[in-house]
Each structure stands twice: as C-alpha cells, then as structure tokens.
C-alpha atoms as a PDB file:
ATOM      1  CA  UNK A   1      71.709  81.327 122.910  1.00  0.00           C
ATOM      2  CA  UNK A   2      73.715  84.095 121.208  1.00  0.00           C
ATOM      3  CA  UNK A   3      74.653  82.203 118.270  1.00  0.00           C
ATOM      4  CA  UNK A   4      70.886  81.742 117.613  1.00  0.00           C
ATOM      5  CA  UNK A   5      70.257  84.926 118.252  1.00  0.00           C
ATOM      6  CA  UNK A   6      72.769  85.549 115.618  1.00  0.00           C
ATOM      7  CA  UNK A   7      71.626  83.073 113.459  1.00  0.00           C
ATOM      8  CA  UNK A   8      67.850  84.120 113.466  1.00  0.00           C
ATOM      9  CA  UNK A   9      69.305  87.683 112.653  1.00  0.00           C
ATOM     10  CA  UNK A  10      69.652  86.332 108.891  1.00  0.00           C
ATOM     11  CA  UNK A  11      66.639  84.877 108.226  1.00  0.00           C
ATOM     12  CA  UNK A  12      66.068  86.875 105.232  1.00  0.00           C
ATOM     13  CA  UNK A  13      64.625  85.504 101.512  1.00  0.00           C
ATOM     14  CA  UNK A  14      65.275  86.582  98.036  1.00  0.00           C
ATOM     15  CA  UNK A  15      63.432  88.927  96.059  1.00  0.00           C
ATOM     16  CA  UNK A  16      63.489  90.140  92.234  1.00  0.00           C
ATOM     17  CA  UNK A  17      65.387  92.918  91.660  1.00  0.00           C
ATOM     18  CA  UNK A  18      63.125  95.593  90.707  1.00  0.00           C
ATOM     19  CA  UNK A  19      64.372  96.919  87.590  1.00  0.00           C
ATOM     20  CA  UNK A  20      64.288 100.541  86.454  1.00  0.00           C
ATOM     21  CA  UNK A  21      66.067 102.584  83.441  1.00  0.00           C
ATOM     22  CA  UNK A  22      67.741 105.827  84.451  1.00  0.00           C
ATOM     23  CA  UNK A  23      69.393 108.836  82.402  1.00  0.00           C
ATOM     24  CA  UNK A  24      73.662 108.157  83.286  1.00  0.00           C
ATOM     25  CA  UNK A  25      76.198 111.285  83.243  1.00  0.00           C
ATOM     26  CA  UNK A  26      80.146 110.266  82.120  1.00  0.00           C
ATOM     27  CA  UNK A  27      82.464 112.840  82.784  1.00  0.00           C
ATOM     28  CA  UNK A  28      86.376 112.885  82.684  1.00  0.00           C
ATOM     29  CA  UNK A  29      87.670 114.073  86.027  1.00  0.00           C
ATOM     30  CA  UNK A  30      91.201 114.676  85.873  1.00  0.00           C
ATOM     31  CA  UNK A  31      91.309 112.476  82.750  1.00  0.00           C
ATOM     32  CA  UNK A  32      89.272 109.367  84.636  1.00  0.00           C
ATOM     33  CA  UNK A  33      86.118 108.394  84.073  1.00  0.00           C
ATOM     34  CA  UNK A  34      83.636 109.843  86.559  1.00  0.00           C
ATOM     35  CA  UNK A  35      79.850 108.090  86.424  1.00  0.00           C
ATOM     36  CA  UNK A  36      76.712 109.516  88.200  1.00  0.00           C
ATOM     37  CA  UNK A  37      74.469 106.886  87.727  1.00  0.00           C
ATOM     38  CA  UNK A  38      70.918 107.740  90.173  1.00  0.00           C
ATOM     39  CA  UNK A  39      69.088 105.509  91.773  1.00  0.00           C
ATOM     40  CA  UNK A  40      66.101 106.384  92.439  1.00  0.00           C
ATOM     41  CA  UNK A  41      64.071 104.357  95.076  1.00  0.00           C
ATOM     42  CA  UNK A  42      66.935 102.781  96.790  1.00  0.00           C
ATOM     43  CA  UNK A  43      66.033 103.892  99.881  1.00  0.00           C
ATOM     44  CA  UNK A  44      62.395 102.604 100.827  1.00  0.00           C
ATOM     45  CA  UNK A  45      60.251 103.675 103.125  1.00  0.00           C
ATOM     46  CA  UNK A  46      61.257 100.798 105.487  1.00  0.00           C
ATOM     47  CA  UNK A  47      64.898 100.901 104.803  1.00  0.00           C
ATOM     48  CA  UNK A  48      64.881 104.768 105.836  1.00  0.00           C
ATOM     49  CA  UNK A  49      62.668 104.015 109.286  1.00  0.00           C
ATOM     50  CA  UNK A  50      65.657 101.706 111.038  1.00  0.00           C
ATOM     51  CA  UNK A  51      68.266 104.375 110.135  1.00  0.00           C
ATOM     52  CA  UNK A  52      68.450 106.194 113.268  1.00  0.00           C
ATOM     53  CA  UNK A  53      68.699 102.613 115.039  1.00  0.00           C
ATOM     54  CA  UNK A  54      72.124 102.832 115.541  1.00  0.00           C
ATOM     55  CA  UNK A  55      73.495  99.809 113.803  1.00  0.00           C
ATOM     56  CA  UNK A  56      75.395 100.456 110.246  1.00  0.00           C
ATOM     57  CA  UNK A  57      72.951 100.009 107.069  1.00  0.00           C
ATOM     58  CA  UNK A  58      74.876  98.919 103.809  1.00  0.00           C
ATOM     59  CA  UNK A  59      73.935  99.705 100.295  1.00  0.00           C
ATOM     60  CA  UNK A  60      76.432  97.526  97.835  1.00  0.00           C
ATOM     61  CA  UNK A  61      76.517  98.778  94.249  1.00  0.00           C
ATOM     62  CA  UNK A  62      78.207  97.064  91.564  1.00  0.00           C
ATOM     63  CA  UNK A  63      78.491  98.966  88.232  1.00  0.00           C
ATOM     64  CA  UNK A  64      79.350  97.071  84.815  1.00  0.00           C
ATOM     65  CA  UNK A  65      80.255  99.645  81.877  1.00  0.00           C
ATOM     66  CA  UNK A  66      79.865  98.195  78.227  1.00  0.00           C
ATOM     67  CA  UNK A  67      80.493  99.354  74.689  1.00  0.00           C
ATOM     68  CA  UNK A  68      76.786 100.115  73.100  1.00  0.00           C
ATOM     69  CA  UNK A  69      75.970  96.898  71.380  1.00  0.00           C
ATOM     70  CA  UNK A  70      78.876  94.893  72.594  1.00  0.00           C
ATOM     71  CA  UNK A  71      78.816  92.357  75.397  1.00  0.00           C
ATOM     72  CA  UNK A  72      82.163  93.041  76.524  1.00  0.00           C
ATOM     73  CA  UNK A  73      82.452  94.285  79.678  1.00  0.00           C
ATOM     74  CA  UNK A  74      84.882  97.341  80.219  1.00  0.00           C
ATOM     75  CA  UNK A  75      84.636  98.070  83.504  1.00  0.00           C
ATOM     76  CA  UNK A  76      83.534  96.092  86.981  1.00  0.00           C
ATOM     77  CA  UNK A  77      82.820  98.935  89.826  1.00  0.00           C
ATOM     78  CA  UNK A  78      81.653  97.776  93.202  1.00  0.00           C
ATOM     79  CA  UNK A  79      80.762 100.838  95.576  1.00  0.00           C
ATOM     80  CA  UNK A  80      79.781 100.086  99.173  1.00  0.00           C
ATOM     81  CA  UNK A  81      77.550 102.735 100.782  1.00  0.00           C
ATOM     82  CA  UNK A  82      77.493 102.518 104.763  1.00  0.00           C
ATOM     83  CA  UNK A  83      75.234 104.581 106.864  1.00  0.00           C
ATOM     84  CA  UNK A  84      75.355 104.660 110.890  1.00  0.00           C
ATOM     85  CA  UNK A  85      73.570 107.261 112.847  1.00  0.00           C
ATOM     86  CA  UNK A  86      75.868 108.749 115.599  1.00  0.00           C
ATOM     87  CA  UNK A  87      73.399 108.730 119.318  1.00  0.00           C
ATOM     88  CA  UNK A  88      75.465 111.248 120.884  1.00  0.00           C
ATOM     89  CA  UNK A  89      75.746 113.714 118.136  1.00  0.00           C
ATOM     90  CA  UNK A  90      72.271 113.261 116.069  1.00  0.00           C
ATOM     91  CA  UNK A  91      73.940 113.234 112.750  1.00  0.00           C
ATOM     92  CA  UNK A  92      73.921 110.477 110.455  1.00  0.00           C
ATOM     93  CA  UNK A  93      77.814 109.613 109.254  1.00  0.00           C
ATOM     94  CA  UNK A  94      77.897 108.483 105.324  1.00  0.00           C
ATOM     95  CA  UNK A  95      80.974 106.544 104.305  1.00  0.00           C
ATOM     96  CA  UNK A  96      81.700 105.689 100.645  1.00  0.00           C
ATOM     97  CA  UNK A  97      84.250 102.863 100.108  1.00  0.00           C
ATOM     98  CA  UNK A  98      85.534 102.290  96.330  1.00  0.00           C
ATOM     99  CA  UNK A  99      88.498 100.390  95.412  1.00  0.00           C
ATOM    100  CA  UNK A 100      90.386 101.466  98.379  1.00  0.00           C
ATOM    101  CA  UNK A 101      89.511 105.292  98.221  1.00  0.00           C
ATOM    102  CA  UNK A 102      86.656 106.447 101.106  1.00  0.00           C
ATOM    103  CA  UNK A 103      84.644 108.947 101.213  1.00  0.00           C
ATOM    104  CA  UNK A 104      82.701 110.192 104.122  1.00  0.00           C
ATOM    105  CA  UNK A 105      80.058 112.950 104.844  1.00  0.00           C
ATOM    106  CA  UNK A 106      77.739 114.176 107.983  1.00  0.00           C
ATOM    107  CA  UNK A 107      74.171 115.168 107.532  1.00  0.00           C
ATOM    108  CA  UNK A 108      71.572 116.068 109.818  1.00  0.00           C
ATOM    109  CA  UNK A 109      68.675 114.324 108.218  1.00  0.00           C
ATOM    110  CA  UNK A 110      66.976 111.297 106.939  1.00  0.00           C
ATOM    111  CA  UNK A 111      66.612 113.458 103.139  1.00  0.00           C
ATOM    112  CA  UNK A 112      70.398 114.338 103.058  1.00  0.00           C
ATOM    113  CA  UNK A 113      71.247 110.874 103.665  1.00  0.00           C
ATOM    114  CA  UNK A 114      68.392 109.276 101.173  1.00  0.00           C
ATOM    115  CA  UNK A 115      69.924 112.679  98.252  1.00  0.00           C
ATOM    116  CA  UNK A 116      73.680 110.538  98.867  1.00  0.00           C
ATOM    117  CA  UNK A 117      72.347 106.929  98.551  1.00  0.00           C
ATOM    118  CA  UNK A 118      70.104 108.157  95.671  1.00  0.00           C
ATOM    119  CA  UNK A 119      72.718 109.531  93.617  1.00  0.00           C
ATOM    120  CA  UNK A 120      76.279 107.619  94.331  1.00  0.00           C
ATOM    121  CA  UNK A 121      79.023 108.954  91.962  1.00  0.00           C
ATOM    122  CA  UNK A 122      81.905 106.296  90.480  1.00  0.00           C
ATOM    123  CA  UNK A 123      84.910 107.650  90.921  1.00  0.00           C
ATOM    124  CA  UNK A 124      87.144 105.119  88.702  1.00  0.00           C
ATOM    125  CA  UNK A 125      90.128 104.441  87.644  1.00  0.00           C
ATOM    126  CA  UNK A 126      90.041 104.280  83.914  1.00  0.00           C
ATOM    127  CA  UNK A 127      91.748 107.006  81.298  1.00  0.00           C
ATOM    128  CA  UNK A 128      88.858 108.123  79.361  1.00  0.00           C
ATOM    129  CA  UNK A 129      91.377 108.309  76.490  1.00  0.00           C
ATOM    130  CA  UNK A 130      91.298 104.429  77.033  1.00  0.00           C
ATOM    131  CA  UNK A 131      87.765 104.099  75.855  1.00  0.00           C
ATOM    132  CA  UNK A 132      86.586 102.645  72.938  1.00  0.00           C
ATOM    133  CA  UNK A 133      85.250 105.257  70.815  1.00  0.00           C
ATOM    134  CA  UNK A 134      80.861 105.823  70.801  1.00  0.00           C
ATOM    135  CA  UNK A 135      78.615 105.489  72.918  1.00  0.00           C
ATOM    136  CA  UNK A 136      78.496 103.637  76.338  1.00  0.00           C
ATOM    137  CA  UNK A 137      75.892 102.015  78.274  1.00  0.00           C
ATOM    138  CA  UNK A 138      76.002 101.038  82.074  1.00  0.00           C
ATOM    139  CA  UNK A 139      73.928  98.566  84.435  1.00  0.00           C
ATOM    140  CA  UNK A 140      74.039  98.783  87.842  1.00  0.00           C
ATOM    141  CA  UNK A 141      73.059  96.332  90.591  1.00  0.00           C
ATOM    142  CA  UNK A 142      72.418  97.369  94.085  1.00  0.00           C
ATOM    143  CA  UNK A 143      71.748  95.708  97.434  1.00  0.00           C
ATOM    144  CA  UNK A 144      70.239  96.816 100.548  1.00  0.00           C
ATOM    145  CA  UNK A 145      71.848  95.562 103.546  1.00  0.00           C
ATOM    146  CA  UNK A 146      73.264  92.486 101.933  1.00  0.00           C
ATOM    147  CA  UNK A 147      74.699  89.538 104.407  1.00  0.00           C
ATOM    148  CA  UNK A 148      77.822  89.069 104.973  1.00  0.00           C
ATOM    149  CA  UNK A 149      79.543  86.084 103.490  1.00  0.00           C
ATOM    150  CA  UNK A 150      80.845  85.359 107.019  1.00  0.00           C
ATOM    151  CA  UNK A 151      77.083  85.478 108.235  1.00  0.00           C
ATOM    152  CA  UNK A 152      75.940  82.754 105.554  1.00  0.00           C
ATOM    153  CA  UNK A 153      79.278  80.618 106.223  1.00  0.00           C
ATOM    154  CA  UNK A 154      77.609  79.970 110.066  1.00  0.00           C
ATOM    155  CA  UNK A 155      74.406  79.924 108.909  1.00  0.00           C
ATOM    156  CA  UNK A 156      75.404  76.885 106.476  1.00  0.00           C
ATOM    157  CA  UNK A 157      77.643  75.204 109.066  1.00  0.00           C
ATOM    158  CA  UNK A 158      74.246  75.187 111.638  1.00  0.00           C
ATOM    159  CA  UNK A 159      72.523  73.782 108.910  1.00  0.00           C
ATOM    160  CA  UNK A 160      75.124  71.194 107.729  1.00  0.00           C
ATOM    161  CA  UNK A 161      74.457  67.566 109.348  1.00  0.00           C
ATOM    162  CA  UNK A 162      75.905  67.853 112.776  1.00  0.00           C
ATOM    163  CA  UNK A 163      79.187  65.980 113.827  1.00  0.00           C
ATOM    164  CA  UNK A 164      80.035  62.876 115.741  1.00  0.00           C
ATOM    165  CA  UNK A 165      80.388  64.300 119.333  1.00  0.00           C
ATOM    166  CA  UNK A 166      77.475  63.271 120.963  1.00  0.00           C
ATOM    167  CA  UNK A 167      76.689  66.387 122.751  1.00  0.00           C
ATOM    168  CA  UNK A 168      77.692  68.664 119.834  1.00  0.00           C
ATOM    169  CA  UNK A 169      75.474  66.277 117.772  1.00  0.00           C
ATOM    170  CA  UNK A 170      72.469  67.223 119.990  1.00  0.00           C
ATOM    171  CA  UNK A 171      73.243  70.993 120.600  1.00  0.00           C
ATOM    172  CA  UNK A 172      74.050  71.340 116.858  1.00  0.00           C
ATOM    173  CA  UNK A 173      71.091  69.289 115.826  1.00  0.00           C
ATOM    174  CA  UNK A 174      68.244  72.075 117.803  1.00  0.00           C
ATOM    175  CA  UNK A 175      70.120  74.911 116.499  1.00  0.00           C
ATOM    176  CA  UNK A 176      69.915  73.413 112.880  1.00  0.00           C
ATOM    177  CA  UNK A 177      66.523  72.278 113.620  1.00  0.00           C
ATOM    178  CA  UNK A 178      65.124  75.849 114.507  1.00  0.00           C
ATOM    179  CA  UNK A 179      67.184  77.236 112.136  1.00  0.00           C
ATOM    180  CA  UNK A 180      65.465  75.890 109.118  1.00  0.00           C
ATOM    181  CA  UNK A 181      62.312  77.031 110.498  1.00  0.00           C
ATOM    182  CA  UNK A 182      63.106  80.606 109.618  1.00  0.00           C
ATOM    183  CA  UNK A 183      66.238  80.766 107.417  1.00  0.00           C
ATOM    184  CA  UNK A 184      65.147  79.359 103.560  1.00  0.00           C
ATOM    185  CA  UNK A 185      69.132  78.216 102.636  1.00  0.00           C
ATOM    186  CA  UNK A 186      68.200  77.877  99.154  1.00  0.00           C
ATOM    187  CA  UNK A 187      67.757  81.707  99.194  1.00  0.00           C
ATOM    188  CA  UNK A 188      70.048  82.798 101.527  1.00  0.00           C
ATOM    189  CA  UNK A 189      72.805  84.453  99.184  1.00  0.00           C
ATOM    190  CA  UNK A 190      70.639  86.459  97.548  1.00  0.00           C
ATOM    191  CA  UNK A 191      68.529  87.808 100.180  1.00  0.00           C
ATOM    192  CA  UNK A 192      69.237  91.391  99.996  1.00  0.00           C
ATOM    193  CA  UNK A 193      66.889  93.492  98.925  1.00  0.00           C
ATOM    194  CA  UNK A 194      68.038  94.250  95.125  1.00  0.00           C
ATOM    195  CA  UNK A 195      67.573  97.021  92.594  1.00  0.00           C
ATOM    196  CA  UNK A 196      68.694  97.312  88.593  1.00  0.00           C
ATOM    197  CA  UNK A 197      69.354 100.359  87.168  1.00  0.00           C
ATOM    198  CA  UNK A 198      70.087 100.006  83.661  1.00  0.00           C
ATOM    199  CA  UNK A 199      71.566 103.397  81.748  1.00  0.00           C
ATOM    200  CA  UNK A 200      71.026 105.000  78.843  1.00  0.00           C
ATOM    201  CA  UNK A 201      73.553 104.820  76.333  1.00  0.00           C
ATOM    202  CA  UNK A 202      75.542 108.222  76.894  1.00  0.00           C
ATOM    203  CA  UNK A 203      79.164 109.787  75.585  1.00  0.00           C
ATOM    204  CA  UNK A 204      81.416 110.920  77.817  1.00  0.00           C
ATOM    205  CA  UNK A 205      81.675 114.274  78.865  1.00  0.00           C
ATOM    206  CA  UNK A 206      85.315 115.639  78.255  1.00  0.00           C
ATOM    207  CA  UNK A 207      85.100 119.510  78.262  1.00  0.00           C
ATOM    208  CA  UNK A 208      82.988 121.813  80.394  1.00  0.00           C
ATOM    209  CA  UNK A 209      79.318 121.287  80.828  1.00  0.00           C
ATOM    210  CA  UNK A 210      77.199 119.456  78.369  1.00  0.00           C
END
C-alpha cells in the first residue's frame, strides 16, 4: 500500500497563476547581470504553516528577460528555492540552486525564511555589456511545491490501462481505479500552486547606487 500512499500524495489540481506587477532592480555584479525581482505573496499563509514539518518545501522560479517591446527572449533563468526545517537544531536551512551555483542560508524563523523566498536574487551569467541597449522588462513564473516529473511519470503509468498479467491486471486495475478518484490527470502537470510577477521595464544599474 505504499505506492498508493505515494500516489494519493499527488493528488493535487491546477490553479491560475495569480498575476501581480512588481518594481525589478538590474545591476552589473562583476560585469553580470544581477536581477532582484520580489515576489511578494509567494509564501501563503498555508504554505508557511507546513514549514516546520520537516519535509523539504520547493519554490521553482523561472525568469524570462526581454528587450522592451520586443518578443525576443534574452535570457531563460530557472531558480529553485528549497526550504527544510532542521528538528534537532530549530533552524530552518534555505538552499538556492541556479545553474549549477548554490546558495544556502540558516534562519531562526518563519519571517527570515518568508524575507528569502520573497525576494530571490538572479545571479546570471550574462555580460551586461552584451545587452541590447534600452530598457528591459522581465516576467517571472513561480511554483510552490511543484511535482516532480518522476512523481507524474507513476502517477500516469497507475493510470495507464493495466497489462496482460492477470494478477498485475487486477492489482494495477484498483490502484488505477482509486487513483482517479482523487488525482484529476488532465491537471496534473500544472498543479503547483503558481504566481506571475511581471516587471517593470528598468535599465540596468552599472555604477554605484541608483
């Protein structure tokens, strides 16, 4: 019964991504782009009661950059927040994972760790001298604790006709059966709770403070 336990664990359905515009800083660090985009909201009231659970919360945000006016996009960022409160020493561990590079912090409380999730900072890899010249605008897209791709690979196989083998056929079969009862497949992949966060068009900061 683990694999249904696991199974029922995803029964999760899609939402609108509530949509909000915020004021974005762009700022060379090093001569690379550095974007503070904030995100206000991100971490409801609900989201912030499970975090001293113990299990790891996920916040996935994926950043496009754009040319004001244009449709081209520049830049694709993905930045994947992780939160996991540690029993033993009552501090919540932070981990920032972006293209490779992590970051990771230790905070006492639920605030600290909503101040990080609220305002994540891109740390790219793009010259600014490579920029197109003007303004810029960015959108991003964020997801709280998204499923796995693995996750809705097994949810789809128990929901996939079952095979030949008689007794797989029947085991299989009340799994799927139950399944459907709480997992809406036409929803599954985008079941996370979403947020859009679309920027102001800004300049990039190249000297001191604006």
């Amino acid at each position: 019964m683990t694999r249904l336990a696991a199974l029922l664990g995803v029964a999760v359905f899609a939402a609108g991504a509530a949509e909000m515009n915020v004021v974005v800083e762009g700022r060379a660090e090093q001569g690379l782009l550095q974007l503070n985009v904030p995100t206000p909201g991100i971490a409801t009231s609900s989201f912030r009661s499970r975090l001293q659970d113990g299990l790891t919360h996920r916040i996935r945000y994926t950043l496009t950059l754009r040319q004001e006016g244009q449709d081209t996009v520049l830049l694709t960022e993905v930045l994947q927040s992780e939160v996991v409160y540690d029993l033993w020493d009552e501090v919540f561990v932070v981990t920032h994972a972006e293209a490779g590079r992590v970051r990771r912090s230790r905070v006492k409380t639920v605030d600290k760790v909503t101040a990080l999730l609220e305002k994540p900072r891109f740390r790219t890899a793009v010259p600014v001298r490579t920029l197109p010249p003007g303004r810029l605008v960015v959108e991003v897209r964020a997801e709280v604790n998204p499923v796995s791709e693995e996750v809705l690979n097994r949810t789809r196989q128990m929901l996939s006709p079952p095979p030949s083998d008689a007794e797989n056929r029947a085991a299989r079969g009340l799994l799927g059966s139950v399944a459907r009862i709480f997992v809406n497949e036409s929803s599954a992949s985008g079941g996370a709770e979403a947020f859009l966060y679309r920027g102001a068009p800004f300049v990039v900061v190249t000297g001191g403070a604006p």
